[in-house]
Protein backbone atom coordinates (compact mmCIF):
# COMPACT_ATOMS: atom_id res chain seq x y z
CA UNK A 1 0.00 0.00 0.00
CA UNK A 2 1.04 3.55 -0.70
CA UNK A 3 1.82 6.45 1.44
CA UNK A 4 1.32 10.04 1.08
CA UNK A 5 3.38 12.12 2.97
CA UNK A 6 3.90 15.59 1.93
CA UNK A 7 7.01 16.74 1.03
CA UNK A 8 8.53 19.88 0.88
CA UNK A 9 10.53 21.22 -2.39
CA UNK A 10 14.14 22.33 0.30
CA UNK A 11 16.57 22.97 -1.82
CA UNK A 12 18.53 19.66 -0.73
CA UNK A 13 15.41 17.85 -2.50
CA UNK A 14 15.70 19.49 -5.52
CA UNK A 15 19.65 19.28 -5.81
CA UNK A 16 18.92 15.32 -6.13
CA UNK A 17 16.73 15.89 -8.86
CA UNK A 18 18.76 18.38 -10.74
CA UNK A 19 20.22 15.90 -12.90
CA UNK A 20 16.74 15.08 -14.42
CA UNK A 21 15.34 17.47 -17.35
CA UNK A 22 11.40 17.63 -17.68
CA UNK A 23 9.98 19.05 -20.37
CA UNK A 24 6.41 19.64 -21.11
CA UNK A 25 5.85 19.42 -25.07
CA UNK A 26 2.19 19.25 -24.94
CA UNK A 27 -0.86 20.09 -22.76
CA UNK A 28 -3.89 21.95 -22.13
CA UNK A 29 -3.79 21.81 -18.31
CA UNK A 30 -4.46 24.83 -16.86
CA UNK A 31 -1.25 27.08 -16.98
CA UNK A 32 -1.44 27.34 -13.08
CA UNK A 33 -1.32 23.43 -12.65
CA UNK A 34 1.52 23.08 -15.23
CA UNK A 35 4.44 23.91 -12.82
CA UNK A 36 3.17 21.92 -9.62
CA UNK A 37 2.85 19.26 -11.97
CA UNK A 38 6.40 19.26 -13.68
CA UNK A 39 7.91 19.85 -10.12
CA UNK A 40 6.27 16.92 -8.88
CA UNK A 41 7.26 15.04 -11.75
CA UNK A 42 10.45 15.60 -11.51
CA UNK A 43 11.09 15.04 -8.31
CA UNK A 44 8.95 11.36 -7.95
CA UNK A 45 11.13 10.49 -11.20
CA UNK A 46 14.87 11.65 -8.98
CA UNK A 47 13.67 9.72 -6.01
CA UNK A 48 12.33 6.17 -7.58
CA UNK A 49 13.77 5.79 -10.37
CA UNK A 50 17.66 7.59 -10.05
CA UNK A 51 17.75 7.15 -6.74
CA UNK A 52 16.86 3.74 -6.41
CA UNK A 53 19.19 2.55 -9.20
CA UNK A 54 21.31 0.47 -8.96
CA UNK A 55 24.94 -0.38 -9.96
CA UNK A 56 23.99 -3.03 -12.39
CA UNK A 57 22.57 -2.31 -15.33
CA UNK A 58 19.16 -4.80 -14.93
CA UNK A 59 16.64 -4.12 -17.40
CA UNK A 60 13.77 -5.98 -15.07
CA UNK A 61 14.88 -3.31 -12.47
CA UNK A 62 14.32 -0.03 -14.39
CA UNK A 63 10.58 -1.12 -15.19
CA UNK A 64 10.19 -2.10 -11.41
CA UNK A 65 11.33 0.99 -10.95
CA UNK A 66 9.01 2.53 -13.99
CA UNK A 67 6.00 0.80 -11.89
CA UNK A 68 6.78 2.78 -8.64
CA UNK A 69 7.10 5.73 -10.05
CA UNK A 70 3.75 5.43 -12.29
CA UNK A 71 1.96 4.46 -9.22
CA UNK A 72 3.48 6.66 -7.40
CA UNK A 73 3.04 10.16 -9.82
CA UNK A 74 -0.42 8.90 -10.56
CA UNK A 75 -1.39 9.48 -6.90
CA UNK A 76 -0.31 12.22 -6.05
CA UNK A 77 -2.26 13.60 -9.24
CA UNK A 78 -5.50 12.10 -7.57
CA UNK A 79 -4.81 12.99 -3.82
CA UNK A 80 -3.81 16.98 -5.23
CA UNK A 81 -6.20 17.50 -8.54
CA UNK A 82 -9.14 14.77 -8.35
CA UNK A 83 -9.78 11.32 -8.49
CA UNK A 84 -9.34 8.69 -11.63
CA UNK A 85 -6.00 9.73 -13.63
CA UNK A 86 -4.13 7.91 -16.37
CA UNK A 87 -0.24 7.63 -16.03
CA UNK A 88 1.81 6.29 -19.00
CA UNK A 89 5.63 6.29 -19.04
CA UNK A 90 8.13 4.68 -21.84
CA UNK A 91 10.29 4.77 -24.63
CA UNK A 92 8.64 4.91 -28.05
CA UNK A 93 5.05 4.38 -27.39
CA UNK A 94 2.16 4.34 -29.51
CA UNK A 95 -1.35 5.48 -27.67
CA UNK A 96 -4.53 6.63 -29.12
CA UNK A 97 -6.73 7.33 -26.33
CA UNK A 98 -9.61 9.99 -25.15
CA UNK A 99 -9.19 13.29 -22.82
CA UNK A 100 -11.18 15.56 -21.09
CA UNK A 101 -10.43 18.92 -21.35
CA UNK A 102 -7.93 20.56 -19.41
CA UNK A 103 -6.31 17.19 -18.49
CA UNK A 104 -3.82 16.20 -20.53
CA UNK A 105 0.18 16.46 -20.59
CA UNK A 106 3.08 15.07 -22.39
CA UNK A 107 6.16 15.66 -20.92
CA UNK A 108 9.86 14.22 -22.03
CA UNK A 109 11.95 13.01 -18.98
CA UNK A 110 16.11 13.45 -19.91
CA UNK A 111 18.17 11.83 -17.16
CA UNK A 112 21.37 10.98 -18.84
CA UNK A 113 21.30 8.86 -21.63
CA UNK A 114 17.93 7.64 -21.04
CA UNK A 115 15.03 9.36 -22.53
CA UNK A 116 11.39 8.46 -21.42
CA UNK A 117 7.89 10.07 -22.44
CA UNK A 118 5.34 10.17 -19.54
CA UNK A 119 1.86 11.19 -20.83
CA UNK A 120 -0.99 11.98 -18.46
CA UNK A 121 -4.87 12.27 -18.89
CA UNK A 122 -7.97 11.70 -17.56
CA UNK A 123 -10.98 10.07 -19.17
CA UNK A 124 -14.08 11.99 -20.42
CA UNK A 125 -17.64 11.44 -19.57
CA UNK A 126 -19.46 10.82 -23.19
CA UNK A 127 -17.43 9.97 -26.53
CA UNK A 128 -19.53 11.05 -29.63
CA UNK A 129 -19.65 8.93 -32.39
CA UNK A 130 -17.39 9.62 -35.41
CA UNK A 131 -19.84 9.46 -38.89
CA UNK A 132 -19.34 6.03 -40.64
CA UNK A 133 -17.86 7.71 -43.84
CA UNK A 134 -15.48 10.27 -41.94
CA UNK A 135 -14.50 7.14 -40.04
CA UNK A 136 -13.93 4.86 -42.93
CA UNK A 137 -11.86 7.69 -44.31
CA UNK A 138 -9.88 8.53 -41.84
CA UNK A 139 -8.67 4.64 -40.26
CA UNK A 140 -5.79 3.01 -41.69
CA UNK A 141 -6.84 0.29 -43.55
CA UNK A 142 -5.52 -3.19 -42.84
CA UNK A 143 -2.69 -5.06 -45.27
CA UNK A 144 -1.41 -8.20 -44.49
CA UNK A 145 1.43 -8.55 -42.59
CA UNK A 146 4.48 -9.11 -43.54
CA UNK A 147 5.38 -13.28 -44.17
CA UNK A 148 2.17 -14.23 -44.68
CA UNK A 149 0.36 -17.25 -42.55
CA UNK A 150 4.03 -17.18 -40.40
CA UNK A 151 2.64 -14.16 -39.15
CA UNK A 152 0.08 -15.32 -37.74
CA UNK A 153 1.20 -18.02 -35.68
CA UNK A 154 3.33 -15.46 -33.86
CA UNK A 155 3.00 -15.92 -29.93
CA UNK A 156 0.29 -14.37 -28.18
CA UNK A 157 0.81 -14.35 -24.24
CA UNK A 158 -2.54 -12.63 -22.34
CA UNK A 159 -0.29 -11.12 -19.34
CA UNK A 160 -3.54 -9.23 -17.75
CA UNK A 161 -5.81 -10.37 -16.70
CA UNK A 162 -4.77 -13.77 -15.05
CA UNK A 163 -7.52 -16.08 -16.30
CA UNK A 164 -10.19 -15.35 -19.11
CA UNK A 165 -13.12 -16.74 -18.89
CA UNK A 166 -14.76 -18.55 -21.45
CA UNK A 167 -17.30 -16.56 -24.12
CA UNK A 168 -17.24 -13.33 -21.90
CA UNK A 169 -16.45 -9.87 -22.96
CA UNK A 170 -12.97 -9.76 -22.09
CA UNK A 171 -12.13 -13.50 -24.23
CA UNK A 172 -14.05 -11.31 -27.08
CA UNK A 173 -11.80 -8.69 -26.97
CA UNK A 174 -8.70 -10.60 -26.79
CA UNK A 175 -9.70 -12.12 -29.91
CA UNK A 176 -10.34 -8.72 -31.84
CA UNK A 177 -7.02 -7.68 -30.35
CA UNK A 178 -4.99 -10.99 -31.97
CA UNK A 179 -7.05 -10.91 -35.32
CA UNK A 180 -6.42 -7.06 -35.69
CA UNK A 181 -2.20 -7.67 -34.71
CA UNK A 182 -2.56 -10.90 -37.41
CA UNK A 183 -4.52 -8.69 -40.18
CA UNK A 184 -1.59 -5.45 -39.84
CA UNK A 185 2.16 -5.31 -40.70
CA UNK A 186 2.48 -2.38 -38.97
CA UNK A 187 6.16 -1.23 -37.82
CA UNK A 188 4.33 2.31 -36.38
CA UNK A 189 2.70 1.97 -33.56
CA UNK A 190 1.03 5.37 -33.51
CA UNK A 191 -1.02 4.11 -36.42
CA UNK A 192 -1.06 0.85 -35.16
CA UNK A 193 -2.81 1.92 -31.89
CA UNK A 194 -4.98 4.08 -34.16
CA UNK A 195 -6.17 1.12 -36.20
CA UNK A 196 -6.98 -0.58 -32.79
CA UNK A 197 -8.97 1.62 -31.09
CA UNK A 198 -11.18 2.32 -33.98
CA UNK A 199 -11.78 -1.25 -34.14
CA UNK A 200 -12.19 -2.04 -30.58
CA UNK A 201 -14.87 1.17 -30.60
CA UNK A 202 -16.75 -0.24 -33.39
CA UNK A 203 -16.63 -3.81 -31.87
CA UNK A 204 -17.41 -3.04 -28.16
CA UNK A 205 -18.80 1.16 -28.19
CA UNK A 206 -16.91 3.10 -26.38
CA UNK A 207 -14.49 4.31 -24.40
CA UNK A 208 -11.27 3.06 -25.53
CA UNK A 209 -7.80 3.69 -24.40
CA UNK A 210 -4.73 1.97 -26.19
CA UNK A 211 -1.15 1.92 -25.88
CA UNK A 212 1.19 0.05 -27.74
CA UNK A 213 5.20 0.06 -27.62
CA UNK A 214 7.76 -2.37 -26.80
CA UNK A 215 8.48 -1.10 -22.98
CA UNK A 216 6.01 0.43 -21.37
CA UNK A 217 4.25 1.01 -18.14
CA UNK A 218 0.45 1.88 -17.91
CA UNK A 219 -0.69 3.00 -14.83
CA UNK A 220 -4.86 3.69 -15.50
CA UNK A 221 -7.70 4.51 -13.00
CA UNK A 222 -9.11 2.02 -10.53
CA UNK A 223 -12.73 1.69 -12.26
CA UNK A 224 -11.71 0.62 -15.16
CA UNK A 225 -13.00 -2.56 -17.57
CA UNK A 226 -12.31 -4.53 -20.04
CA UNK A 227 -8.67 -4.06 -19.18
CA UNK A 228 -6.48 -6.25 -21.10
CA UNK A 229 -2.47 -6.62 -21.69
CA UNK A 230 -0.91 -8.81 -24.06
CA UNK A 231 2.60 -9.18 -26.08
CA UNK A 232 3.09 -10.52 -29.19
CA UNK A 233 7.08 -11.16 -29.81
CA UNK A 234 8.76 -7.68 -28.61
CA UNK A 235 5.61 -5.88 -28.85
CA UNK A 236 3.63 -5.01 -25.86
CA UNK A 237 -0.77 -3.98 -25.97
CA UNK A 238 -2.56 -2.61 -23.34
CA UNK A 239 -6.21 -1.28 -23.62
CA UNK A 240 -8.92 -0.64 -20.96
CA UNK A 241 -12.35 1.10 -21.59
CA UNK A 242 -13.30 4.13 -19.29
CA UNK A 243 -15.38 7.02 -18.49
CA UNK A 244 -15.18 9.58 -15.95
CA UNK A 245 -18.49 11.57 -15.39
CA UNK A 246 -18.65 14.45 -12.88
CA UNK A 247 -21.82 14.58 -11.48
CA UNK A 248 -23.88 18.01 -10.72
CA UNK A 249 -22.44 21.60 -11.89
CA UNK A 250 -18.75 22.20 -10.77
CA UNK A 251 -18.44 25.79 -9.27
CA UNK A 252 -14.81 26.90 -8.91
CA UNK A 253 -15.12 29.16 -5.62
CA UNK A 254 -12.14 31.40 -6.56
CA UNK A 255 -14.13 32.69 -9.83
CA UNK A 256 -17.09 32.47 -7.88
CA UNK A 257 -15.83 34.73 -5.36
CA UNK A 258 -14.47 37.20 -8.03
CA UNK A 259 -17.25 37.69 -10.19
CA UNK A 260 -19.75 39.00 -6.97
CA UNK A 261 -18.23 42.34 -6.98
CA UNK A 262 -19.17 42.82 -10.30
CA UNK A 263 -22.56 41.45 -9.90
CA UNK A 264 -23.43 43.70 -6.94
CA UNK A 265 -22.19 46.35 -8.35
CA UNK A 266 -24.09 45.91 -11.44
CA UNK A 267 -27.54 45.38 -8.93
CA UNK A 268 -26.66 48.48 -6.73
CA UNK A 269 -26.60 50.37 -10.35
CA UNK A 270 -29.75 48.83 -12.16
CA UNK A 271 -31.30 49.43 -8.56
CA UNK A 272 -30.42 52.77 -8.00
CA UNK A 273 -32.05 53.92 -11.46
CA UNK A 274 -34.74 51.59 -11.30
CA UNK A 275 -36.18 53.23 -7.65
CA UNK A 276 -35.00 56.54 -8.09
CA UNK A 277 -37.67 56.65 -11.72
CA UNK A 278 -40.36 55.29 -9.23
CA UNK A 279 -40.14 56.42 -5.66
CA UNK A 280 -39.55 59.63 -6.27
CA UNK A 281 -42.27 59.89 -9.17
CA UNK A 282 -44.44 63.01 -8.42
CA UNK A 283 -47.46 61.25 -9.37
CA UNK A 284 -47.20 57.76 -8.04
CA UNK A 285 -51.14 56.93 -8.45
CA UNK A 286 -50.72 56.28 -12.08
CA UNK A 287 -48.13 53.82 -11.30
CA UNK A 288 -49.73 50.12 -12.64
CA UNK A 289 -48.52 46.52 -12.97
CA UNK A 290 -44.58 46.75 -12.05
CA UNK A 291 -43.81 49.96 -11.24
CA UNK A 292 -46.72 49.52 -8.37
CA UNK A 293 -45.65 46.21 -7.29
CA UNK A 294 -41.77 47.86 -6.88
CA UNK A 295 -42.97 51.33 -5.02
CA UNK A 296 -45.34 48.84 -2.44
CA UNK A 297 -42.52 46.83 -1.95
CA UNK A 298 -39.10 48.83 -1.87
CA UNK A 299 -40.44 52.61 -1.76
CA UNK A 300 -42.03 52.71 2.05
CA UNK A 301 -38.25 51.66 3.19
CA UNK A 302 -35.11 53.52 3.25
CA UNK A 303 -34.09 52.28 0.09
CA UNK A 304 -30.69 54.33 -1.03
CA UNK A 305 -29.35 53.35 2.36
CA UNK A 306 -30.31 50.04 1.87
CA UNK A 307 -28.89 49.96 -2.07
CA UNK A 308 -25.61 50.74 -0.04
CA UNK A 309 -25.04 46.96 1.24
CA UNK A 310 -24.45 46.26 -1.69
CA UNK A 311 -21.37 48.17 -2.64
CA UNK A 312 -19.95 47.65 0.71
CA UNK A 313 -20.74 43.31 -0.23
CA UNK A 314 -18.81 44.69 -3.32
CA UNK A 315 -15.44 45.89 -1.53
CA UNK A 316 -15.53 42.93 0.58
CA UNK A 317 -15.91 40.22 -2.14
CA UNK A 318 -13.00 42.30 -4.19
CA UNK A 319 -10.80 41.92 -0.84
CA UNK A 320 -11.58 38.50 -0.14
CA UNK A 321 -11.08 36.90 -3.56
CA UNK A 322 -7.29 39.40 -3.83
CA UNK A 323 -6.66 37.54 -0.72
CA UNK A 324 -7.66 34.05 -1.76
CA UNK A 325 -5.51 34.06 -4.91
CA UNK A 326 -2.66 35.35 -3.31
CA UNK A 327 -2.77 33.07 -0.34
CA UNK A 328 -3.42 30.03 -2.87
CA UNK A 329 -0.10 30.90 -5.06
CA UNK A 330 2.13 31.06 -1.90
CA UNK A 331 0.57 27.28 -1.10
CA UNK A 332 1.21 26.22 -4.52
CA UNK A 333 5.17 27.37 -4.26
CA UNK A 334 6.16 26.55 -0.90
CA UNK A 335 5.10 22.97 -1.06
CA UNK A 336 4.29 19.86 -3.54
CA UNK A 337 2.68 16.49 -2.46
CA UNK A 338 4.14 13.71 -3.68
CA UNK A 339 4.19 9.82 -2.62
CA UNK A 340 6.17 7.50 -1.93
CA UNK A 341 6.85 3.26 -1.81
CA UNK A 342 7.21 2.40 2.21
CA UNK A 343 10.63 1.18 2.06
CA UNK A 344 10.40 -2.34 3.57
CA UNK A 345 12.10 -3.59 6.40
């Protein structure tokens, strides 16, 4: 089980980590999550993976250490943003998968001589369906592959999961996976994993996720189904359906908070006019319909005192939501959560 103490960015942290580059190539996270993000990345990557090399070159030991760090970057994304991220790291991957907005990053990790891509996104709610002649158009179609029937009698080992059972979803899927593999000659696996999810989405609906390389780790949300992860010689699948649907109307309190002055402002205004056109009307028995419903309900009352509330709401809202983004951009640079692997004893 994983921990999740917070740690704080000292300067004797980050001097471990210095020797790792991370660079963010692509994203449309929200600029003020970008940095948190690449800190935290970097410094999960320094501790699991550099510092826990070891002195032997092992290749079984860099993906052990691959799988900590996955596990461990991909909760600290859903202890400090929200629930039910997707964590991919490797060398040459292929991956064709589906984002929500505002979730997705592809960063390149330097450390040396090694070079990784880590790619992170979380699942939307609803995937529309692509027309059938812009999707006919746009797949890859399928050629044999190369040598014929030999092809095909390639290996196919299901690593994940353990046992299959019999005529159920998941043997169905395996099957589409093999067939498609058998069908392609593919040497990309960007188009490969292209060609696969479009299949798998016209086979099964959706929502499909696929990755494809040779080394890989795929670190997806909990609630996921349909998961499966095969090789076939040096190549290495892994696809999982999943959704992710927020529930209700989300309200983010800072812009909450900084739109009221505006809106009481705006009310204090509109009011103002508004009463001052009909309580002070010299002749306020030919007032009908709204103008008499207003005057019997704001006009007997001290109303231009009372219209002052709301500028003085307006001042404090302004002061309050200065405060709040100020206090919440010191908490964002003095400290980033990340996790860690007990160590055991």
């Amino acid at each position: 089980q994983l921990l999740a103490p917070t740690v704080v960015a000292t300067p004797h942290v980050l001097a471990r980590t210095m020797v790792v580059d991370v660079r963010l190539l692509k994203s449309d996270l929200p600029f003020k999550s970008r940095k948190p993000i690449t800190q935290a990345l970097q410094i999960l990557y320094g501790k699991v993976v550099v510092q826990g090399r070891s002195s032997k070159k092992d290749k079984n030991d860099k993906n052990v250490r691959l799988i900590d760090f996955a596990q461990a970057f991909k909760m600290s994304l859903d202890d400090n943003i929200g629930a039910h991220w997707h964590v991919l790291v490797g060398e040459n991957i292929g991956f064709a998968c589906k984002k929500r907005n505002q979730s997705m990053g592809l960063f390149k990790v330097v450390d040396g001589d090694s070079t990784v891509m880590v790619v992170i996104w979380q699942s939307p709610g609803i995937e529309e369906p692509e027309p059938l002649a812009a999707s006919a158009d746009g797949a890859p179609e399928a050629k044999p592959a190369e040598g014929g029937k030999a092809a095909e009698k390639q290996t196919v080992r299901v690593l994940e999961p353990s046992t299959v059972e019999k005529d159920s979803e998941v043997a169905s899927v395996v099957e589409t996976i093999k067939l498609e593999l058998a069908a392609r000659g593919e040497d990309d696996t960007q188009v490969l994993a292209q060609a696969l999810r479009a299949k798998l989405t016209a086979d099964f609906g959706t929502i499909w996720h696929v990755a494809i390389g040779h080394d890989f780790v795929l670190e997806a949300a909990e609630d996921r189904r349909n998961h499966v992860v095969l090789t076939t010689g040096k190549l290495r699948v892994a696809c999982f359906q999943h959704e992710q649907f927020k529930g209700g109307i989300l309200l983010d309190f800072g812009k909450m908070v900084a739109t009221l002055p505006y809106l009481f402002l705006t009310i204090m205004c509109f009011g103002f006019m508004t009463l001052n056109s009909v309580c002070k009307d010299a002749n306020p028995a030919a007032h009908t319909g709204f103008k008499a419903g207003v005057r019997d309900a704001f006009c007997h009352t001290d109303w231009e005192n009372n219209l002052q509330y709301f500028g003085g709401a307006a001042m404090v809202c302004l002061l309050f939501s200065k405060y709040n983004k100020r206090f919440s951009s010191m908490k964002i640079e003095k400290e980033i959560k990340i996790v860690e692997k007990p160590k055991k004893a």
